[in-house]
Protein backbone atom coordinates (compact mmCIF):
# COMPACT_ATOMS: atom_id res chain seq x y z
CA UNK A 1 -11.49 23.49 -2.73
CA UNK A 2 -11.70 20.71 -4.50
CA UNK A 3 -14.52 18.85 -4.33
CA UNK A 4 -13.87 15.35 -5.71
CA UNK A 5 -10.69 15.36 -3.34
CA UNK A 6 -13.08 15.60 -0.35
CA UNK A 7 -15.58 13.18 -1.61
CA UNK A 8 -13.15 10.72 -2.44
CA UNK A 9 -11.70 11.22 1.33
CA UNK A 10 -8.09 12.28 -0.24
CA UNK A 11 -8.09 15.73 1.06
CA UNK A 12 -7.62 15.85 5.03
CA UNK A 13 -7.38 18.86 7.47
CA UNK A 14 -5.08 17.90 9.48
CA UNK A 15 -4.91 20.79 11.45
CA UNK A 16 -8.50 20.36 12.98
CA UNK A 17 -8.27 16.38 12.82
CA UNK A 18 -4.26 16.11 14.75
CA UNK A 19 -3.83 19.05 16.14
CA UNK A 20 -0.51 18.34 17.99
CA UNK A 21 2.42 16.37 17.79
CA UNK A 22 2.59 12.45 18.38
CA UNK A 23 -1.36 12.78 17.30
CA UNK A 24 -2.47 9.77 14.82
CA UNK A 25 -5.48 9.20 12.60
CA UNK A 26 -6.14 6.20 10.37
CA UNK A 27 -7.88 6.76 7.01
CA UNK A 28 -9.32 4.64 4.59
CA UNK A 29 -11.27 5.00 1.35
CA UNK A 30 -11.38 4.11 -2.01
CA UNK A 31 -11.75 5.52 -5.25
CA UNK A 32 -12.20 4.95 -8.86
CA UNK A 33 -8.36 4.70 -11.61
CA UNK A 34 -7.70 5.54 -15.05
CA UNK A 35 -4.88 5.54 -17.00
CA UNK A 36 -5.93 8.62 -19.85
CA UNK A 37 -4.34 8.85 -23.12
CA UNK A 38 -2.13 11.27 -22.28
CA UNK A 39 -0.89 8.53 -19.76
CA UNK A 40 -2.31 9.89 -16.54
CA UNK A 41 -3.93 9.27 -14.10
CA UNK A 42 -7.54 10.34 -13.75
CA UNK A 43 -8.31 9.44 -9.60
CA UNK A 44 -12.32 9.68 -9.20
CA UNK A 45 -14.97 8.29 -7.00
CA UNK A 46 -15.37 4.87 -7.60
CA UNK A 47 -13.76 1.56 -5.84
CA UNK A 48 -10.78 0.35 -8.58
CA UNK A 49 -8.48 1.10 -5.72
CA UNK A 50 -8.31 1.08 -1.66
CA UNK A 51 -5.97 2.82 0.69
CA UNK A 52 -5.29 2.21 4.97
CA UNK A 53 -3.02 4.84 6.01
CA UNK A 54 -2.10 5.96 9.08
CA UNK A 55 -1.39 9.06 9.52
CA UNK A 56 0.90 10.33 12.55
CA UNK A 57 1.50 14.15 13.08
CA UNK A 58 5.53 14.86 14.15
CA UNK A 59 7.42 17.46 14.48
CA UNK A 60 7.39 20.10 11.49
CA UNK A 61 5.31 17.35 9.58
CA UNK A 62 3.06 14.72 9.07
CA UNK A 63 4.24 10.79 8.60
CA UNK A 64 2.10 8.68 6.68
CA UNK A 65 2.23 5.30 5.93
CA UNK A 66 0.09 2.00 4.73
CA UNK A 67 -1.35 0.46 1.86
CA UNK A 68 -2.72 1.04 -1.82
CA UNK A 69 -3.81 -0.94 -3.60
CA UNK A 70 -6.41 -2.32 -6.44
CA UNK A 71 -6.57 -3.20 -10.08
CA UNK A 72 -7.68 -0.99 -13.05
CA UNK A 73 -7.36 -1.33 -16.91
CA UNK A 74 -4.40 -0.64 -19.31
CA UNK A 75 -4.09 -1.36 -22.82
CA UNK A 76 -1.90 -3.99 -24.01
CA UNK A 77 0.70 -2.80 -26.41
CA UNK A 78 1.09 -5.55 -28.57
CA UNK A 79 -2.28 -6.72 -29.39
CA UNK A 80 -4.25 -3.30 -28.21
CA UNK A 81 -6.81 -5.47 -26.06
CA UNK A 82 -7.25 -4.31 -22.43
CA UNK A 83 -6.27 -6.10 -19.63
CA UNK A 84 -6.35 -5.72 -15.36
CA UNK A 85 -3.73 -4.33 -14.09
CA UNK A 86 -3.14 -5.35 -10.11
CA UNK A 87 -1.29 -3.08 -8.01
CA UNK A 88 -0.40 -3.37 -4.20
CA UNK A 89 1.88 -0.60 -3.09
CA UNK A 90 3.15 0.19 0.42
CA UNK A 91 3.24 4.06 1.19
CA UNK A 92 5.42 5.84 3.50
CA UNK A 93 5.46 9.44 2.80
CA UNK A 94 6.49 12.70 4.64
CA UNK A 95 4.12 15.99 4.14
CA UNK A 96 5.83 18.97 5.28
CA UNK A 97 4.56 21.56 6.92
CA UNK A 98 5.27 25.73 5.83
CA UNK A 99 6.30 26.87 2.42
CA UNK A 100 9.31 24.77 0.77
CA UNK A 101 12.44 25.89 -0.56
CA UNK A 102 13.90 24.67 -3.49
CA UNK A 103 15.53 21.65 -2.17
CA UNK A 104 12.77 20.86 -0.71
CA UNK A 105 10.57 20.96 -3.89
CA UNK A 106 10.05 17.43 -4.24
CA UNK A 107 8.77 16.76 -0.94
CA UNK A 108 4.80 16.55 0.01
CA UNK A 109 3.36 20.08 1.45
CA UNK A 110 0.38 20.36 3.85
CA UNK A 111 -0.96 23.21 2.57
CA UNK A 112 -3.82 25.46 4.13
CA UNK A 113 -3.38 22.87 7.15
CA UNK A 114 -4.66 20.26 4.71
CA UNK A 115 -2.89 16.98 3.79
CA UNK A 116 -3.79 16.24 -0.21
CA UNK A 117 -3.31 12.48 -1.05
CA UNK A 118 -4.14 12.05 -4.60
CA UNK A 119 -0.37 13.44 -5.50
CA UNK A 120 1.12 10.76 -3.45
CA UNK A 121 -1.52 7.91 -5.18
CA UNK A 122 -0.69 9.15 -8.30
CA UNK A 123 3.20 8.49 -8.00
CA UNK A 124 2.89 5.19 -5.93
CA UNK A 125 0.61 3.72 -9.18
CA UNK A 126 2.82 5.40 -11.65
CA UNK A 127 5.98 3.71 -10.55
CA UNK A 128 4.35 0.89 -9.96
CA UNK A 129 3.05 0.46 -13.95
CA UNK A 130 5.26 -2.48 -15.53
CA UNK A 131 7.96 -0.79 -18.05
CA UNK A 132 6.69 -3.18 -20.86
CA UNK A 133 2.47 -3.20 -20.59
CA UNK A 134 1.24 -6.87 -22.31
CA UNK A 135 -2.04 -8.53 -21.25
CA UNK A 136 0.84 -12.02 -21.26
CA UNK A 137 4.43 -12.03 -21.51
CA UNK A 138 3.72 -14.42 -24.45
CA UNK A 139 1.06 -12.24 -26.06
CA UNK A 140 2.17 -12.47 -30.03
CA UNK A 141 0.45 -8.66 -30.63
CA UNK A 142 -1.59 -7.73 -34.32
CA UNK A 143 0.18 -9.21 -37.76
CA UNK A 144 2.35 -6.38 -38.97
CA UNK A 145 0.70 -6.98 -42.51
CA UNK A 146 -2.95 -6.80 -41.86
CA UNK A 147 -3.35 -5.78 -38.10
CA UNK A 148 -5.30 -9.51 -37.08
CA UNK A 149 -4.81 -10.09 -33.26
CA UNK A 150 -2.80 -12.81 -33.49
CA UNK A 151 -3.79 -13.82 -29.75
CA UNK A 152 -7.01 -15.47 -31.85
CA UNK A 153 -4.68 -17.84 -34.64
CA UNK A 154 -2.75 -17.40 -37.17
CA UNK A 155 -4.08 -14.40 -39.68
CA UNK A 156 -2.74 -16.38 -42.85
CA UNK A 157 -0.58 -14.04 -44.26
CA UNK A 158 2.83 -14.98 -46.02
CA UNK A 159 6.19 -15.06 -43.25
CA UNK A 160 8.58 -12.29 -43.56
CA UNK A 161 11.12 -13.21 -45.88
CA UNK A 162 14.17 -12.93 -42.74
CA UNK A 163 17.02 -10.94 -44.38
CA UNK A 164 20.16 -13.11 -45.59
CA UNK A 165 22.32 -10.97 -43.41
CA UNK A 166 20.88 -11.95 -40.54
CA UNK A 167 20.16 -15.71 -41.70
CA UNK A 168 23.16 -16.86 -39.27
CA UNK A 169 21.16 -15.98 -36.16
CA UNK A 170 17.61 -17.63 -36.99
CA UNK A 171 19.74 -20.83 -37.56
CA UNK A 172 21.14 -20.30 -34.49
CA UNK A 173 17.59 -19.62 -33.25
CA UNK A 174 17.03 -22.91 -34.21
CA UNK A 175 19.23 -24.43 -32.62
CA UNK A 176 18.52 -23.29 -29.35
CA UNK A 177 15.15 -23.91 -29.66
CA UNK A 178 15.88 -27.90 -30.50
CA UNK A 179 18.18 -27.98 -27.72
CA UNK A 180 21.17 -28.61 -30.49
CA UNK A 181 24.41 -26.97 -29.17
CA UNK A 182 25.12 -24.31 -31.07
């Protein structure tokens, strides 16, 4: 059994606790996020995130629904700094119960007559991660020449020659940026 599962309230028997059908049980807890290097997610005792489920026990399965949500730190990839990420996700989840087939091998298992919540966390805060992770959408990143954030002021190195080929679209640039019709 895993431990931090129970002590982090994410692991419930749901055998002992809703026994039979149209049974319901609320949970709540919290626990600690981080995004590893390997980009995942490393779910731990702590308070970076809260959930309020309910959890209602139906025929050949459990239905669970509520709320995540919390904020925890991700690294910026332009400039490298971290930043909070906030997340509020609603959950509304099926765990089947008995061994699944292969069609079904997608789907949330109670398993042991135990209802494991961390894999259902995990993909709620996953898809929930912004495709493009900046501290600010108009974050300029490091200087490609000498790495200085650039987030602090200009790093004083030369500008980038722009190649002559595609000198037609920074005057166009230009343009649109003056409001000139282009």
């Amino acid at each position: 059994m895993n431990d931090r599962r129970v002590e982090t309230g994410m692991l419930i028997d749901v055998e002992s606790a809703m026994p039979s059908v149209h049974d319901h049980k609320h949970v709540a807890g919290s626990a600690g996020v981080r995004l590893t290097e390997e980009y995942e997610l490393d779910l731990s005792a702590g308070d970076d995130m809260r959930w309020s489920l309910e959890l209602t026990r139906i025929s050949g399965a459990v239905a669970v629904e509520g709320t995540l949500e919390g904020s925890f730190e991700l690294t910026c990839y332009r400039c490298l700094a971290p930043f909070a990420f906030s997340f509020s996700v609603p959950i509304r989840e099926h765990y089947l119960f008995g061994s699944l087939t292969e069609e079904e091998s997608d789907e949330y298992e109670v398993e042991g007559g135990k209802l494991d919540l961390e894999p259902v966390f995990r993909d709620a805060i996953m898809l929930s991660l912004p495709m493009r992770r900046v501290c600010r959408s108009d974050c300029p990143g490091l200087c490609p020449t000498c790495g200085a954030d650039l987030n602090e002021g200009s790093c004083g190195c030369p500008a980038k020659k722009v190649d002559s080929r595609l000198a037609p679209l920074e005057e166009l640039r230009r343009k649109m940026a003056g409001g000139g019709d282009a």
